[in-house]
Protein backbone atom coordinates (compact mmCIF):
# COMPACT_ATOMS: atom_id res chain seq x y z
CA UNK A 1 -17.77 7.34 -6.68
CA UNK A 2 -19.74 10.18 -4.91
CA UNK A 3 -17.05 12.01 -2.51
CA UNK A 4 -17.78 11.68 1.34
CA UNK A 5 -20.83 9.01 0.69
CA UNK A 6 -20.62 5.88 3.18
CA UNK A 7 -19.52 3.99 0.34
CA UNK A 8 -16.72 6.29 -0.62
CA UNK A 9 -15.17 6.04 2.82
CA UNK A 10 -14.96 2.53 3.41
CA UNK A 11 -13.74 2.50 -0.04
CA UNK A 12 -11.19 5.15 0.51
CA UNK A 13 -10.15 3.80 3.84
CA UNK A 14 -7.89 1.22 3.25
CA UNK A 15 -6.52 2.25 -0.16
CA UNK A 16 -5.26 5.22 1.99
CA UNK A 17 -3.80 3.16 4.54
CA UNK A 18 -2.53 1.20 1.38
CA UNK A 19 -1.32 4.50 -0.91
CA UNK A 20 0.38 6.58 1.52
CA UNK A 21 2.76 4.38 3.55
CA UNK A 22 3.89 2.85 0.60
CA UNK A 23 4.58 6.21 -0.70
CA UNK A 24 7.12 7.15 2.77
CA UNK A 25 8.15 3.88 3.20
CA UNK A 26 9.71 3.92 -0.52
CA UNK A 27 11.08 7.14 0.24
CA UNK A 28 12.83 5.88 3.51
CA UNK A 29 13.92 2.62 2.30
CA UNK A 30 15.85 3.94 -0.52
CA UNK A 31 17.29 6.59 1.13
CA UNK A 32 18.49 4.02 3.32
CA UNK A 33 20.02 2.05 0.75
CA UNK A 34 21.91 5.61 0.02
CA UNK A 35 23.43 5.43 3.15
CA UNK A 36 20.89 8.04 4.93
CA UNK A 37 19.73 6.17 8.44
CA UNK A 38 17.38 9.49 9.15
CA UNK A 39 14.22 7.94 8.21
CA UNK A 40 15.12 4.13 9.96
CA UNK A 41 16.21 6.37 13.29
CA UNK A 42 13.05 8.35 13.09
CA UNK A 43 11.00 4.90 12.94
CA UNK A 44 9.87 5.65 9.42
CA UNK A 45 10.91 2.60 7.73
CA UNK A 46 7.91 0.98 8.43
CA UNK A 47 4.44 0.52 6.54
CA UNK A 48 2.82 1.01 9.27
CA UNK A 49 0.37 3.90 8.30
CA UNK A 50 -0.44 5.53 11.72
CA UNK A 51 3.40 6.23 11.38
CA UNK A 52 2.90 8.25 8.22
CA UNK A 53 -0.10 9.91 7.96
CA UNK A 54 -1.02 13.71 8.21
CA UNK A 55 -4.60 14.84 9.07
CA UNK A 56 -5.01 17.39 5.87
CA UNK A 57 -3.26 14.72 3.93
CA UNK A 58 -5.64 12.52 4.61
CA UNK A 59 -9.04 14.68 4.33
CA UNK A 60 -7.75 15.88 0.86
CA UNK A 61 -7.47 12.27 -0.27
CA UNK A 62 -11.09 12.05 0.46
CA UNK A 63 -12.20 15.06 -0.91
CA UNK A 64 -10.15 14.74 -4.16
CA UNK A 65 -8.51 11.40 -4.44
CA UNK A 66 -4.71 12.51 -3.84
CA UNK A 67 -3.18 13.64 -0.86
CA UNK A 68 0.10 13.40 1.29
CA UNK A 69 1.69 11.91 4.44
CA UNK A 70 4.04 13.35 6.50
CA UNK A 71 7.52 13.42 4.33
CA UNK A 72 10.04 10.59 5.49
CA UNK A 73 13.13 12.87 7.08
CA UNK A 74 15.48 12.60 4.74
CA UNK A 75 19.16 13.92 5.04
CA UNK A 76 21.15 14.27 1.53
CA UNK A 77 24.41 14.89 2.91
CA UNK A 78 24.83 11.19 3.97
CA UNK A 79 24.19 10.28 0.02
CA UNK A 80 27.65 9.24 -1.38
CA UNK A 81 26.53 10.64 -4.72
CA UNK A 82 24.23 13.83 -3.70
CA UNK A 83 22.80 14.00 -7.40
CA UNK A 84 21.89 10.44 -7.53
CA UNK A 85 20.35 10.01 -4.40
CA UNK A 86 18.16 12.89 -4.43
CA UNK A 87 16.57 11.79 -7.96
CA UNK A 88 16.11 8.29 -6.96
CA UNK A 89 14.71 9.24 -3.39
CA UNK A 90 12.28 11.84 -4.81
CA UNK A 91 11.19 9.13 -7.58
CA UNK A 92 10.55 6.31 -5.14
CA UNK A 93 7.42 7.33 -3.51
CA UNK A 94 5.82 7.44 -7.19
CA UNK A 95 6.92 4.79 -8.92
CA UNK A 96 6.01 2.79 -5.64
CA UNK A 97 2.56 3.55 -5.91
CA UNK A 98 2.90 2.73 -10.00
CA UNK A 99 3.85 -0.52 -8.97
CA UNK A 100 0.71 -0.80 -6.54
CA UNK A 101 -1.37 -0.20 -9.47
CA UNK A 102 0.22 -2.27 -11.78
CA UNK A 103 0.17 -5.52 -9.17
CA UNK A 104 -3.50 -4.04 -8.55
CA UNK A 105 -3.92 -4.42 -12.37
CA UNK A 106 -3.09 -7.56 -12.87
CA UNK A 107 -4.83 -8.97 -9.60
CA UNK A 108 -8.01 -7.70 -11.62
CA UNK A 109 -7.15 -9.21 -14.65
CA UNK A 110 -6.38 -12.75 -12.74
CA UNK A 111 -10.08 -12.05 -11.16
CA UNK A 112 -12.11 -11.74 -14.93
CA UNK A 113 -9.78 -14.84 -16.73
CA UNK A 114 -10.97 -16.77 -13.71
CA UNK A 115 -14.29 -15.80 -14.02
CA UNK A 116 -13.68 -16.16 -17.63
CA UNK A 117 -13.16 -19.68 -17.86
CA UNK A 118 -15.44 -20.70 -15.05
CA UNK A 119 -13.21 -21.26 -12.15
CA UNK A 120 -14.88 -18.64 -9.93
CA UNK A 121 -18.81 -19.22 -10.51
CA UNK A 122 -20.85 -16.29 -11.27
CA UNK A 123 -24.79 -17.87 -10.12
CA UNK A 124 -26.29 -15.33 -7.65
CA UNK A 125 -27.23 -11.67 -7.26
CA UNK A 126 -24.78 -11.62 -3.86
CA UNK A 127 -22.12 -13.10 -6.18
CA UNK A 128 -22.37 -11.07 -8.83
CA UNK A 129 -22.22 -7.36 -5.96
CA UNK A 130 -18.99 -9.01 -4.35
CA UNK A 131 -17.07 -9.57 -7.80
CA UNK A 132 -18.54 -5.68 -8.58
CA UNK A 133 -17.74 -4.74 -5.10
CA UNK A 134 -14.56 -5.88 -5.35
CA UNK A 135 -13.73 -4.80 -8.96
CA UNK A 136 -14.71 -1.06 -7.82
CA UNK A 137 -12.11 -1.68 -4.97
CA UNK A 138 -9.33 -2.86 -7.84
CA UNK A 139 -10.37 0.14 -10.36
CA UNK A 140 -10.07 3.03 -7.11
CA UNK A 141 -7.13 1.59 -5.47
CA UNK A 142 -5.59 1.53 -9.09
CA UNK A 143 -6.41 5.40 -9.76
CA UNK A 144 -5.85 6.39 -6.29
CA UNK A 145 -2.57 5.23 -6.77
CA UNK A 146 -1.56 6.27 -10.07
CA UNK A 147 -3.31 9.96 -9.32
CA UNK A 148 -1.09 10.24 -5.97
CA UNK A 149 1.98 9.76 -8.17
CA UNK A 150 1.22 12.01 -10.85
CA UNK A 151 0.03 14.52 -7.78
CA UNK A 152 3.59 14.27 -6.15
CA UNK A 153 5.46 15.31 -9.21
CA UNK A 154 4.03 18.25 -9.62
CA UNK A 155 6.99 20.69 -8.98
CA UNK A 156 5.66 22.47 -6.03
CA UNK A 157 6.98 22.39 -2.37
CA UNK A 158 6.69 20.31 -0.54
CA UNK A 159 5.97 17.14 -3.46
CA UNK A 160 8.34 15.02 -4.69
CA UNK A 161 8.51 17.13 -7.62
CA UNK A 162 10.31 19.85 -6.40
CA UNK A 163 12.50 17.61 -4.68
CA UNK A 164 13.63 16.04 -8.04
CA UNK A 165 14.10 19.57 -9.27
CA UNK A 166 16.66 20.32 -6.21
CA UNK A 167 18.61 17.66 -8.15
CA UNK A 168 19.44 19.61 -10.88
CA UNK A 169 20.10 23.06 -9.38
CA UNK A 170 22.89 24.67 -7.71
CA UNK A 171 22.78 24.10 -3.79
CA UNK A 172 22.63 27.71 -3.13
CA UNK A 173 20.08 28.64 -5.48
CA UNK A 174 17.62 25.84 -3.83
CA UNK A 175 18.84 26.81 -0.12
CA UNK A 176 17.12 30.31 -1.07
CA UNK A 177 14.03 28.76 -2.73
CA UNK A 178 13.65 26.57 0.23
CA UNK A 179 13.10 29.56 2.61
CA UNK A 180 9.83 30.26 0.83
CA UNK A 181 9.01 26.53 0.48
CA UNK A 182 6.17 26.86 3.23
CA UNK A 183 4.52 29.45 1.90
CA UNK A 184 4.68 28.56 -1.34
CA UNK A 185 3.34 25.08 -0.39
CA UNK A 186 0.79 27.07 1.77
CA UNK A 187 -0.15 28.85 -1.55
CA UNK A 188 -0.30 25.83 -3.89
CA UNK A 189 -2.62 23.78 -0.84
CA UNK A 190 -5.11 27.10 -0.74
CA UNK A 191 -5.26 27.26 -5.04
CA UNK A 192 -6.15 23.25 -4.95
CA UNK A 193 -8.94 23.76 -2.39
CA UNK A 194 -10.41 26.99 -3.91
CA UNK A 195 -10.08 25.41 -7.81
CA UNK A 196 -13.26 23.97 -9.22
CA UNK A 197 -12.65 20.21 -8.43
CA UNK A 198 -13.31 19.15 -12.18
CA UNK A 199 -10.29 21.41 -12.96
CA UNK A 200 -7.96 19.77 -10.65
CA UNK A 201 -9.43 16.55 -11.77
CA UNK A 202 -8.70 17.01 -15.45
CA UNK A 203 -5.51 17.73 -14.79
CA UNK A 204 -4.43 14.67 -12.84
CA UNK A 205 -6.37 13.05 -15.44
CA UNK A 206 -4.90 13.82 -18.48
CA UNK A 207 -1.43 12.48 -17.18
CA UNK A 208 -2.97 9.74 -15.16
CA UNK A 209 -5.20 8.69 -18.08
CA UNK A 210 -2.16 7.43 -20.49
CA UNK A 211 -0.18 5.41 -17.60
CA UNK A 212 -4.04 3.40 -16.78
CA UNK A 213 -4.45 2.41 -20.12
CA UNK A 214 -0.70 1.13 -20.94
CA UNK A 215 -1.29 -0.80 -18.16
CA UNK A 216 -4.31 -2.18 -18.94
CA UNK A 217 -3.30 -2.86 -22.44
CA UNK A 218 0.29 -4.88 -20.85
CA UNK A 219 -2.07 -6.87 -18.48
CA UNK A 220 -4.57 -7.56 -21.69
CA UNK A 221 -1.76 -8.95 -23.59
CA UNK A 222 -0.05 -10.96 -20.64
CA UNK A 223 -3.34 -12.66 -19.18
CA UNK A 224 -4.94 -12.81 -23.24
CA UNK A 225 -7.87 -10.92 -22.13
């Protein structure tokens, strides 16, 4: 799909209005369940998306696919078990937008057995471009989604990743990593812009790659594709 083309951005639109608050609102919600309100007082626990989105967030998921909304506040000393809370917090947001991909998956599949066996009639050109149409909408919103949660767990301030590494360090040693987090996020943000765009793209890709086609071989086997 050709970046920034008409078609791209009424594509793109509402998978990112899909992607992103289901990201936060994963992050919230469970954090929540951990006993940290900071999100629900902040009016985060919400999917509504004008409540989550950032501006360079958003560009970057039109120029490359993957971006970020604004992080969900979220306050780790309410956790009752610090450790625990942090991992599953920090793992929410992408395995949220797994499961988006994998319902996304099998809403495809549902669309070609029904098409298979004759239930939705295939008989005109304007048939034939809405079940395309809409199969290009299923395949992007699918590697949107899986690419934005391979993206956040890259360990690099301020994704999800390094968030889930804070889990496993000493306190103080992240309190003194966390002074630099801005600038090192500043750092990483420059270094994705100024990379060759296949280069970033391969590397999503090769992690991305494996997770699309176990999913597409579980919905094969489930539906008898």
């Amino acid at each position: 799909m050709e970046l920034l083309s008409i078609k791209s951005i009424l594509m793109m639109t509402p998978i990112l209005l899909i992607a992103l608050p289901v990201h936060e609102f994963a992050h919230g919600w469970v954090a929540y369940r951990m006993g940290d309100p900071t999100a629900k007082y902040a009016g985060r626990l919400t999917l509504n998306p004008f409540k989550h989105l950032d501006l360079m967030g958003v560009l970057m998921m039109y120029l490359a696919g993957v971006g970020w909304a604004k992080p969900v506040p979220v306050n780790s000393s309410y956790f009752r078990d610090r450790r625990k809370g942090i991992i599953l917090v920090s793992m929410a947001g992408p395995l949220s937008n797994i499961l988006v991909s994998f319902i996304t998956f099998f809403l495809w599949g549902i669309l070609l057995k029904l098409i298979s066996i004759g239930t939705i009639p295939i008989e005109s050109d304007k048939a034939v471009y809405i079940v395309e149409t809409i199969i290009e909408f299923f395949q992007t919103l699918i590697i949107v989604n899986i690419s934005l949660a391979v993206f956040n767990l890259i360990p690099v301030p301020p994704l999800d990743g390094s968030r889930l590494i804070s889990a496993f360090i000493p306190e103080e040693s992240y309190y003194r990593f966390a002074r630099y987090e801005q600038y090192i996020g500043l750092a990483f943000l420059l270094l994705v812009v100024v990379l060759p765009s296949n280069l970033f793209s391969e590397f999503i890709y090769f992690f991305a790659n494996p997770i699309f086609n176990s999913m597409a071989r579980v919905v094969q086997l489930v539906l008898r594709l």
